[in-house]
C-alpha atoms as a PDB file:
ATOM      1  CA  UNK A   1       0.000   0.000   0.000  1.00  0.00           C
ATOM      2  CA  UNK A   2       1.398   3.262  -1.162  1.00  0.00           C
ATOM      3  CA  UNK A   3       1.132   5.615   2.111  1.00  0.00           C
ATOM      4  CA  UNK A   4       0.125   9.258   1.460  1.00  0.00           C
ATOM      5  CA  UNK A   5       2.600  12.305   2.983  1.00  0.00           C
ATOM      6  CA  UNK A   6       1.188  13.464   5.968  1.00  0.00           C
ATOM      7  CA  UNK A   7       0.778  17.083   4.710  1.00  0.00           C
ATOM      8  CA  UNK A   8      -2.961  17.346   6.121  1.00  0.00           C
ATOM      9  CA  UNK A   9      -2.444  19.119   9.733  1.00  0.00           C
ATOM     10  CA  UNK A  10      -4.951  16.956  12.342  1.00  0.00           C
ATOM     11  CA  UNK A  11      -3.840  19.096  15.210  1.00  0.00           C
ATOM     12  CA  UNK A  12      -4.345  22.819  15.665  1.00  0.00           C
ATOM     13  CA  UNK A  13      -5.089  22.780  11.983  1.00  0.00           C
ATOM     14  CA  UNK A  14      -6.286  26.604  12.677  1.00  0.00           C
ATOM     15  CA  UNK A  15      -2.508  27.425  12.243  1.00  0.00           C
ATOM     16  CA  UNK A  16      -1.967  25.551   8.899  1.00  0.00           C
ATOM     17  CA  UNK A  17      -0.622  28.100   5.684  1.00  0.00           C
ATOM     18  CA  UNK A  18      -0.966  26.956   2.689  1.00  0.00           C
ATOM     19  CA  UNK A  19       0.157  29.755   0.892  1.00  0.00           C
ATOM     20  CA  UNK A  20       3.243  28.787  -1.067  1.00  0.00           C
ATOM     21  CA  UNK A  21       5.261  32.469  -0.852  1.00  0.00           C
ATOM     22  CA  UNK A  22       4.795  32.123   2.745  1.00  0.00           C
ATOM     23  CA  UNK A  23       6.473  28.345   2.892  1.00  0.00           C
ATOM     24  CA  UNK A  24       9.269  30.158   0.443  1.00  0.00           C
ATOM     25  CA  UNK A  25       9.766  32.940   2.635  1.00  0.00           C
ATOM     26  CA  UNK A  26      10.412  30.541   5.616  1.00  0.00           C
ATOM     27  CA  UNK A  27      12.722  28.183   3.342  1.00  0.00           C
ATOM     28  CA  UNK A  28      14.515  31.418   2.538  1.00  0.00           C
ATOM     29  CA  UNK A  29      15.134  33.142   6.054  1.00  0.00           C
ATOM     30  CA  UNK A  30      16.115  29.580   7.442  1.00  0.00           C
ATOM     31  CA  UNK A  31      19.596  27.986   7.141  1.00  0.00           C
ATOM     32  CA  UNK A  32      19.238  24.760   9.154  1.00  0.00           C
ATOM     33  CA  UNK A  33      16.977  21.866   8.325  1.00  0.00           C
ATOM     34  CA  UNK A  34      16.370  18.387   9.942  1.00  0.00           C
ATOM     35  CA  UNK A  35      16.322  15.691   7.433  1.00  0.00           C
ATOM     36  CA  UNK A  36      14.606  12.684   8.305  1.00  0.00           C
ATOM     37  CA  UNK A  37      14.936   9.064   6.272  1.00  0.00           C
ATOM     38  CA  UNK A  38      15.608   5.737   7.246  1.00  0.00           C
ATOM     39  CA  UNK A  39      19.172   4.443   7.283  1.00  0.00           C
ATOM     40  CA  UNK A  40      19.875   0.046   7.878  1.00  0.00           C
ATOM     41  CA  UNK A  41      16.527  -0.357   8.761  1.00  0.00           C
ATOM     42  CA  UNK A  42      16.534   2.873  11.521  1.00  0.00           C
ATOM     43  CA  UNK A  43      15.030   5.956  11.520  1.00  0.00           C
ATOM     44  CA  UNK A  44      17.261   8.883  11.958  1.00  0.00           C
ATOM     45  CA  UNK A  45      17.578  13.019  11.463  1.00  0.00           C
ATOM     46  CA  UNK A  46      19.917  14.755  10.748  1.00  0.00           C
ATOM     47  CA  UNK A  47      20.853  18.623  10.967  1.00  0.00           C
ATOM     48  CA  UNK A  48      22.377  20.069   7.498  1.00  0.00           C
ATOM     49  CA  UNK A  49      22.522  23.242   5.839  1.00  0.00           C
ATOM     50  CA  UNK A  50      19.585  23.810   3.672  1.00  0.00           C
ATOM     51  CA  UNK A  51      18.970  26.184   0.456  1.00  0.00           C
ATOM     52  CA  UNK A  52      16.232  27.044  -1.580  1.00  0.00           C
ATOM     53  CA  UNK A  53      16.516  27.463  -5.136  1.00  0.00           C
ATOM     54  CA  UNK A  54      13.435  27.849  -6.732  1.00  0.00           C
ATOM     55  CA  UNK A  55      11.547  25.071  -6.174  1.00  0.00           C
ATOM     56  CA  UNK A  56      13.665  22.634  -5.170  1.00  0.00           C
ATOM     57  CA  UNK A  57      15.343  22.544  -1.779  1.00  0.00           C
ATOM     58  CA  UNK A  58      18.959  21.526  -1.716  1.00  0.00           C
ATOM     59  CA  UNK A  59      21.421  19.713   0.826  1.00  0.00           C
ATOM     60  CA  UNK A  60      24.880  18.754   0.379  1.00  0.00           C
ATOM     61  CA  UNK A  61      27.526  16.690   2.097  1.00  0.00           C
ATOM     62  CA  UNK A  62      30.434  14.178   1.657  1.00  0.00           C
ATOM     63  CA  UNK A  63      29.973  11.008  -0.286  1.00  0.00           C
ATOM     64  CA  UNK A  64      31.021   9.117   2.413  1.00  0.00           C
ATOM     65  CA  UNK A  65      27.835  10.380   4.032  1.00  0.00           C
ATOM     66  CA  UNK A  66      25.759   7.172   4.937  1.00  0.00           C
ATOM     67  CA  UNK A  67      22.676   9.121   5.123  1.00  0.00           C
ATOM     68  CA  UNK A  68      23.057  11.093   2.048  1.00  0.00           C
ATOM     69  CA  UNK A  69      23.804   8.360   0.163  1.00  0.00           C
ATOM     70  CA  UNK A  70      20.544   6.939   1.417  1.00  0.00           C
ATOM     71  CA  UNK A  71      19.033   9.891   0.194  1.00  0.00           C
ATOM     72  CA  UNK A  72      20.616   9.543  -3.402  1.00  0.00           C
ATOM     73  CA  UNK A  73      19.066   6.740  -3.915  1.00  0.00           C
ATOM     74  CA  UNK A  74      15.857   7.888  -3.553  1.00  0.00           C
ATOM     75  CA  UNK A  75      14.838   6.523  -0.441  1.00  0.00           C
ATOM     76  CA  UNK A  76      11.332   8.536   1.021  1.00  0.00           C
ATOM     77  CA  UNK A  77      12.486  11.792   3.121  1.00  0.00           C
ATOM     78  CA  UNK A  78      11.494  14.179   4.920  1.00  0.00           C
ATOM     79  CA  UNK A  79      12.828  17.563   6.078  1.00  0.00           C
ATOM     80  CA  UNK A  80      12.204  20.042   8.743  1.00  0.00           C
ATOM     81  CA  UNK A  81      12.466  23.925   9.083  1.00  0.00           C
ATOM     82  CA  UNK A  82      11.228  25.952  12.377  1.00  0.00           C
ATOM     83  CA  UNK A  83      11.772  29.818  12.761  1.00  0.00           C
ATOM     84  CA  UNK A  84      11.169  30.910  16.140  1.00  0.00           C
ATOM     85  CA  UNK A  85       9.919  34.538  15.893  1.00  0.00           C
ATOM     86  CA  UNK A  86       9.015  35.261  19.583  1.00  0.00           C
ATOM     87  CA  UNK A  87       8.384  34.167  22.869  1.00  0.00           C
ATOM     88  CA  UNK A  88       5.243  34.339  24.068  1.00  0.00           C
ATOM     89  CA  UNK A  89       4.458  34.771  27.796  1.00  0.00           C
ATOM     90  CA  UNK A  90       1.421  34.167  29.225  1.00  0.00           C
ATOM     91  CA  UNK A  91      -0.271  35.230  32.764  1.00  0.00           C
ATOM     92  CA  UNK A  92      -0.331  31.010  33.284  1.00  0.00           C
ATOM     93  CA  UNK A  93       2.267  29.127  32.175  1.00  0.00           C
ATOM     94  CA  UNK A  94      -0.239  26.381  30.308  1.00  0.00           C
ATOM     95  CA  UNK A  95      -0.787  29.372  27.723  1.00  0.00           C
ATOM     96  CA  UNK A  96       2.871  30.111  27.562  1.00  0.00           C
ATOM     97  CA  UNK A  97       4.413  29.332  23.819  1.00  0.00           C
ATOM     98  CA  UNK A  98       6.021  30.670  20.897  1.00  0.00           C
ATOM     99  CA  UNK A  99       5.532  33.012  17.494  1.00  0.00           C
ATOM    100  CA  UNK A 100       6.809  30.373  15.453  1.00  0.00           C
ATOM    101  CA  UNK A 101       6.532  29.247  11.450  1.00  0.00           C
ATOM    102  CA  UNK A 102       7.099  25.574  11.330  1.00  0.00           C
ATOM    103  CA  UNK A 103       7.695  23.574   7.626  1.00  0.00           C
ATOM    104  CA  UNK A 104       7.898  20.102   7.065  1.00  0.00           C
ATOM    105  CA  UNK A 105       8.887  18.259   3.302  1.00  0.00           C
ATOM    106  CA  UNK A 106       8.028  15.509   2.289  1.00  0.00           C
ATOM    107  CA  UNK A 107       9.316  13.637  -1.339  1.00  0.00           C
ATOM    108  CA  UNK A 108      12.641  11.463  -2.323  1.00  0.00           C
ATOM    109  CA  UNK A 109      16.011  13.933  -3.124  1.00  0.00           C
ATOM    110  CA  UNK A 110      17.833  13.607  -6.730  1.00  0.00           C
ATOM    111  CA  UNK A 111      21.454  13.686  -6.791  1.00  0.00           C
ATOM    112  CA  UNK A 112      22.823  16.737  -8.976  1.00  0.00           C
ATOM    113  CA  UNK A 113      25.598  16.277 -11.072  1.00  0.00           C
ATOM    114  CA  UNK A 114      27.437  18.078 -14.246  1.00  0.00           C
ATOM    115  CA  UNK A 115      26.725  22.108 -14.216  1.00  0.00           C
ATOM    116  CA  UNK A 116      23.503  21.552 -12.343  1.00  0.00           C
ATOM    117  CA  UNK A 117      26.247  20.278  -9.499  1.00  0.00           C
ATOM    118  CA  UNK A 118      28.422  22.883  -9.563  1.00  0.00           C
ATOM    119  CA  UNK A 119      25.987  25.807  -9.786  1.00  0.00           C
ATOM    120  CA  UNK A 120      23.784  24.529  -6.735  1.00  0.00           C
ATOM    121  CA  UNK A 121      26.715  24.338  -4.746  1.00  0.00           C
ATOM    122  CA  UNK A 122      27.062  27.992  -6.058  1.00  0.00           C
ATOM    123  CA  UNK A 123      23.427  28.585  -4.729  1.00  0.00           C
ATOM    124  CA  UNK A 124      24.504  26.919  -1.356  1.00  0.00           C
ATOM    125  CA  UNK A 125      27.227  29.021  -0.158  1.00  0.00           C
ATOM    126  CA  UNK A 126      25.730  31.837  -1.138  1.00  0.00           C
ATOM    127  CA  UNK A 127      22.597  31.166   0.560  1.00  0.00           C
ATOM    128  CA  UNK A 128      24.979  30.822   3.588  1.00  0.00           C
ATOM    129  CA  UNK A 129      27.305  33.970   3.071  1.00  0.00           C
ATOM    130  CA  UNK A 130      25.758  36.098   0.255  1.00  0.00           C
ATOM    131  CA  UNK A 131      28.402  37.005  -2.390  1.00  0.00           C
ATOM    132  CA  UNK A 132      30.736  34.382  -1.428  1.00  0.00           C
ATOM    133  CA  UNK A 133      31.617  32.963  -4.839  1.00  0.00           C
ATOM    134  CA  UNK A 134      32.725  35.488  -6.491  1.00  0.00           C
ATOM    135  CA  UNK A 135      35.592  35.828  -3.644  1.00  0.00           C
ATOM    136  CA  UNK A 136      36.442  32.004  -4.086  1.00  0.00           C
ATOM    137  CA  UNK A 137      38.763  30.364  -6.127  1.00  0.00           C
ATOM    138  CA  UNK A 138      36.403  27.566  -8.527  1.00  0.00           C
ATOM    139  CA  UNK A 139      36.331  23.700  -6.412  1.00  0.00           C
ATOM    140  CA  UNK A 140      38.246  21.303  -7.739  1.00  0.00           C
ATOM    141  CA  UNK A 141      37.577  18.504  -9.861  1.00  0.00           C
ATOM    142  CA  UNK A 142      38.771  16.504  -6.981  1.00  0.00           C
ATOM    143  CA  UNK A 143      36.469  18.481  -4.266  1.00  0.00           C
ATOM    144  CA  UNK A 144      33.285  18.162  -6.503  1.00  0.00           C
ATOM    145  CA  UNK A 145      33.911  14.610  -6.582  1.00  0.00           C
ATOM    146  CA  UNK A 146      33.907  14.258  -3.101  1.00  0.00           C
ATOM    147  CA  UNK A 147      30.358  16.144  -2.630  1.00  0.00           C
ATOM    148  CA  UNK A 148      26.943  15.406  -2.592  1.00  0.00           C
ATOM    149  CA  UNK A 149      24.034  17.866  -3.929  1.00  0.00           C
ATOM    150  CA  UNK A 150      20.828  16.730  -3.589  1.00  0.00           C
ATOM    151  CA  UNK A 151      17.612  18.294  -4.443  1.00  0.00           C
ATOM    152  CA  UNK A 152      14.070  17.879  -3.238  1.00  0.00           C
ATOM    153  CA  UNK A 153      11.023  19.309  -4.909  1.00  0.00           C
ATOM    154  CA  UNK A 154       8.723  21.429  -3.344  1.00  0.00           C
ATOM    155  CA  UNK A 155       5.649  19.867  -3.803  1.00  0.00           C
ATOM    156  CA  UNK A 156       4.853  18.028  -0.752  1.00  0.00           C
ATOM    157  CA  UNK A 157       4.934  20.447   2.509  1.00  0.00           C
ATOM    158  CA  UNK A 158       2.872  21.559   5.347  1.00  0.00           C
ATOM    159  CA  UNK A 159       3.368  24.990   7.209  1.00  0.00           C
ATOM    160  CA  UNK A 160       2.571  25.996  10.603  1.00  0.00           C
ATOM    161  CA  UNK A 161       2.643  29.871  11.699  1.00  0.00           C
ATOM    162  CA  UNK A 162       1.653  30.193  15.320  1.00  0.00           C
ATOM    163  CA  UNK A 163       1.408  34.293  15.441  1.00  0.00           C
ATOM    164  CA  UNK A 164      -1.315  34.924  18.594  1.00  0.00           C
ATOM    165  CA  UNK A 165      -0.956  36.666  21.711  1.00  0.00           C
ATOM    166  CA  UNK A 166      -1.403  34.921  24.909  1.00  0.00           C
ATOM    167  CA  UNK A 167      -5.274  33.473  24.975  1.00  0.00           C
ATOM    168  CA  UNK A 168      -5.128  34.028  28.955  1.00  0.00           C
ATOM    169  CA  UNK A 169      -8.220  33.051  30.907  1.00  0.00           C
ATOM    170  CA  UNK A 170     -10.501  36.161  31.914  1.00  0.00           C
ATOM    171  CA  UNK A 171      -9.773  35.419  35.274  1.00  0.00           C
ATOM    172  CA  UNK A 172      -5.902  35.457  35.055  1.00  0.00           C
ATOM    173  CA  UNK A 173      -6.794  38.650  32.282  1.00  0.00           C
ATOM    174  CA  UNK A 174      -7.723  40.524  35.257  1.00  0.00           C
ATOM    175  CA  UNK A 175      -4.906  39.411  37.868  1.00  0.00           C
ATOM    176  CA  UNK A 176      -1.616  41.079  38.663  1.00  0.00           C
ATOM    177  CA  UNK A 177       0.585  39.045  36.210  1.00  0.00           C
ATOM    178  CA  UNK A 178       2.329  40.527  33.306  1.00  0.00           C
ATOM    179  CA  UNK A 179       1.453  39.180  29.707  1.00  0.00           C
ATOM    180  CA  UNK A 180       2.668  39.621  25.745  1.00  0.00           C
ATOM    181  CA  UNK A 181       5.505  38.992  23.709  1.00  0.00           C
ATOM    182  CA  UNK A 182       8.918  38.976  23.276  1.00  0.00           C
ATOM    183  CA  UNK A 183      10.331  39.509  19.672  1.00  0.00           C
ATOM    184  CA  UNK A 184      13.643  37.336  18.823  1.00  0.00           C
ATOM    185  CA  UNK A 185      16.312  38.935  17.378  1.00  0.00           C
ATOM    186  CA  UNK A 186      19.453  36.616  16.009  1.00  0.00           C
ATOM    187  CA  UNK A 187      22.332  38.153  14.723  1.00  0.00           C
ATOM    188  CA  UNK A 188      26.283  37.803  13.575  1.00  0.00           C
ATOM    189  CA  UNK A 189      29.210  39.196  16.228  1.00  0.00           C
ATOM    190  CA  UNK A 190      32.460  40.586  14.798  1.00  0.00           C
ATOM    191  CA  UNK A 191      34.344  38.188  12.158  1.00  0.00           C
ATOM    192  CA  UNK A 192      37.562  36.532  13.670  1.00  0.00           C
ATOM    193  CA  UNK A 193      40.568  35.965  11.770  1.00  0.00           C
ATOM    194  CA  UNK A 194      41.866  32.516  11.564  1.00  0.00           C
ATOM    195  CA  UNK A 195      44.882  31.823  13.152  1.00  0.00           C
ATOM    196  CA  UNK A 196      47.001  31.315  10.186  1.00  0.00           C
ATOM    197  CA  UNK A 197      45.390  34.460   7.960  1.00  0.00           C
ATOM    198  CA  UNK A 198      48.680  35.913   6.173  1.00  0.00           C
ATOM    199  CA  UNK A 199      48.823  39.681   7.524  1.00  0.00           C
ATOM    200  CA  UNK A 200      47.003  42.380   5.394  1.00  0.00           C
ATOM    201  CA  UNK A 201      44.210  40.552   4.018  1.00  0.00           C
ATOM    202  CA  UNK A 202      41.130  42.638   4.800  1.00  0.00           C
ATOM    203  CA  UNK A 203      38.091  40.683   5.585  1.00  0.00           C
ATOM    204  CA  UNK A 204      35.888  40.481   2.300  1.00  0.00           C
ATOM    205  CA  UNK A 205      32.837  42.144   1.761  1.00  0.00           C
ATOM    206  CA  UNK A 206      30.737  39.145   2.373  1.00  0.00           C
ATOM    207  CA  UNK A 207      31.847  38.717   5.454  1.00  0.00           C
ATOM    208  CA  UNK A 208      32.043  42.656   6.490  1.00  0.00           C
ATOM    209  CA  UNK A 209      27.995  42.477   5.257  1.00  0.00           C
ATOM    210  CA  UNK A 210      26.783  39.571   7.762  1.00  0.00           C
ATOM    211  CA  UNK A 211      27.998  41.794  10.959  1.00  0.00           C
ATOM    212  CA  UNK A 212      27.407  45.166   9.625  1.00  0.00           C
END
């Protein structure tokens, strides 16, 4: 029996999106995904870098990845992407939570190769330092060999935004106890230098633009 993707919410279904700019957006302001498959007969997840480009979702790794080659073969995945927006705090702490936008993926990755290769890598470490490639030397024949792309279609997804403010009962509405949100904020600190950086080379605009 051919089992359909869970992309139906069953609980708090009130929060389900299913506006496909808004899943983008999320794919887009996210860098770390949970990919789920099963591996010798186990289940397992595992934390990678994640990129969107267009609509396919890429991941990348070494060959000698167990799970990725897993993946290559087409084996059914799933991945996972969670932006936590806010903190929400409630007068009880039952009604205590999060702002949150939650994704999940479902389909079977295709391993890139040739120019498609080569250019989603491209998309990759820009997605993770904008502007990057053009201050890089080209990988090696040798490197590319050694690497893993994979892409997943976007075609099989649920999204969960949670965006309310606390839903306090009247009674604790009218007590003494503080109540509403807390916006997150992440951000980069000041580049360091590696160790063995040769003297005078300024750090590159990339880099200046993530902690300006």
């Amino acid at each position: 029996m051919v089992m359909t993707p869970p992309t139906r919410l069953t609980r708090m279904a009130d929060k389900a999106v299913t506006d496909l700019p808004a899943l983008h957006a999320l794919l887009d302001d996210v860098l770390l995904g949970h990919v789920a498959v099963v591996v010798d007969g186990h289940p397992v997840a595992f934390p990678t870098a994640v990129a969107r480009d267009g609509d396919q979702l890429l991941v990348h790794g070494s060959t000698g990845s167990s799970w990725l080659r897993a993946l290559s073969t087409g084996a059914p995945a799933s991945v996972t992407v969670t932006a936590m927006d806010a903190v929400v705090v409630a007068r009880a702490s039952f009604e205590s939570s999060f702002h949150y936008r939650s994704a999940v993926l479902f389909g079977r990755f295709t391993t890139l190769a040739g120019d498609d290769k080569e250019r989603a890598l491209d998309v990759l470490v820009d997605r993770i330092l904008p502007g990057r490639t053009a201050e890089l030397r080209r990988p090696t024949k040798r490197e590319l060999a050694a690497t893993l792309i994979l892409g997943l279609p976007i075609d099989q997804w649920s999204l969960k935004v949670s965006e309310r403010w606390p839903d306090d009962l009247p009674e604790d509405v009218e007590g003494p106890t503080w109540a509403g949100i807390v916006p997150f904020q992440q951000g980069y600190r000041d580049p360091v230098p590696a160790p063995d950086l040769r003297a005078g080379i300024p750090v590159p605009p990339s880099v200046r633009a993530l902690s300006d």
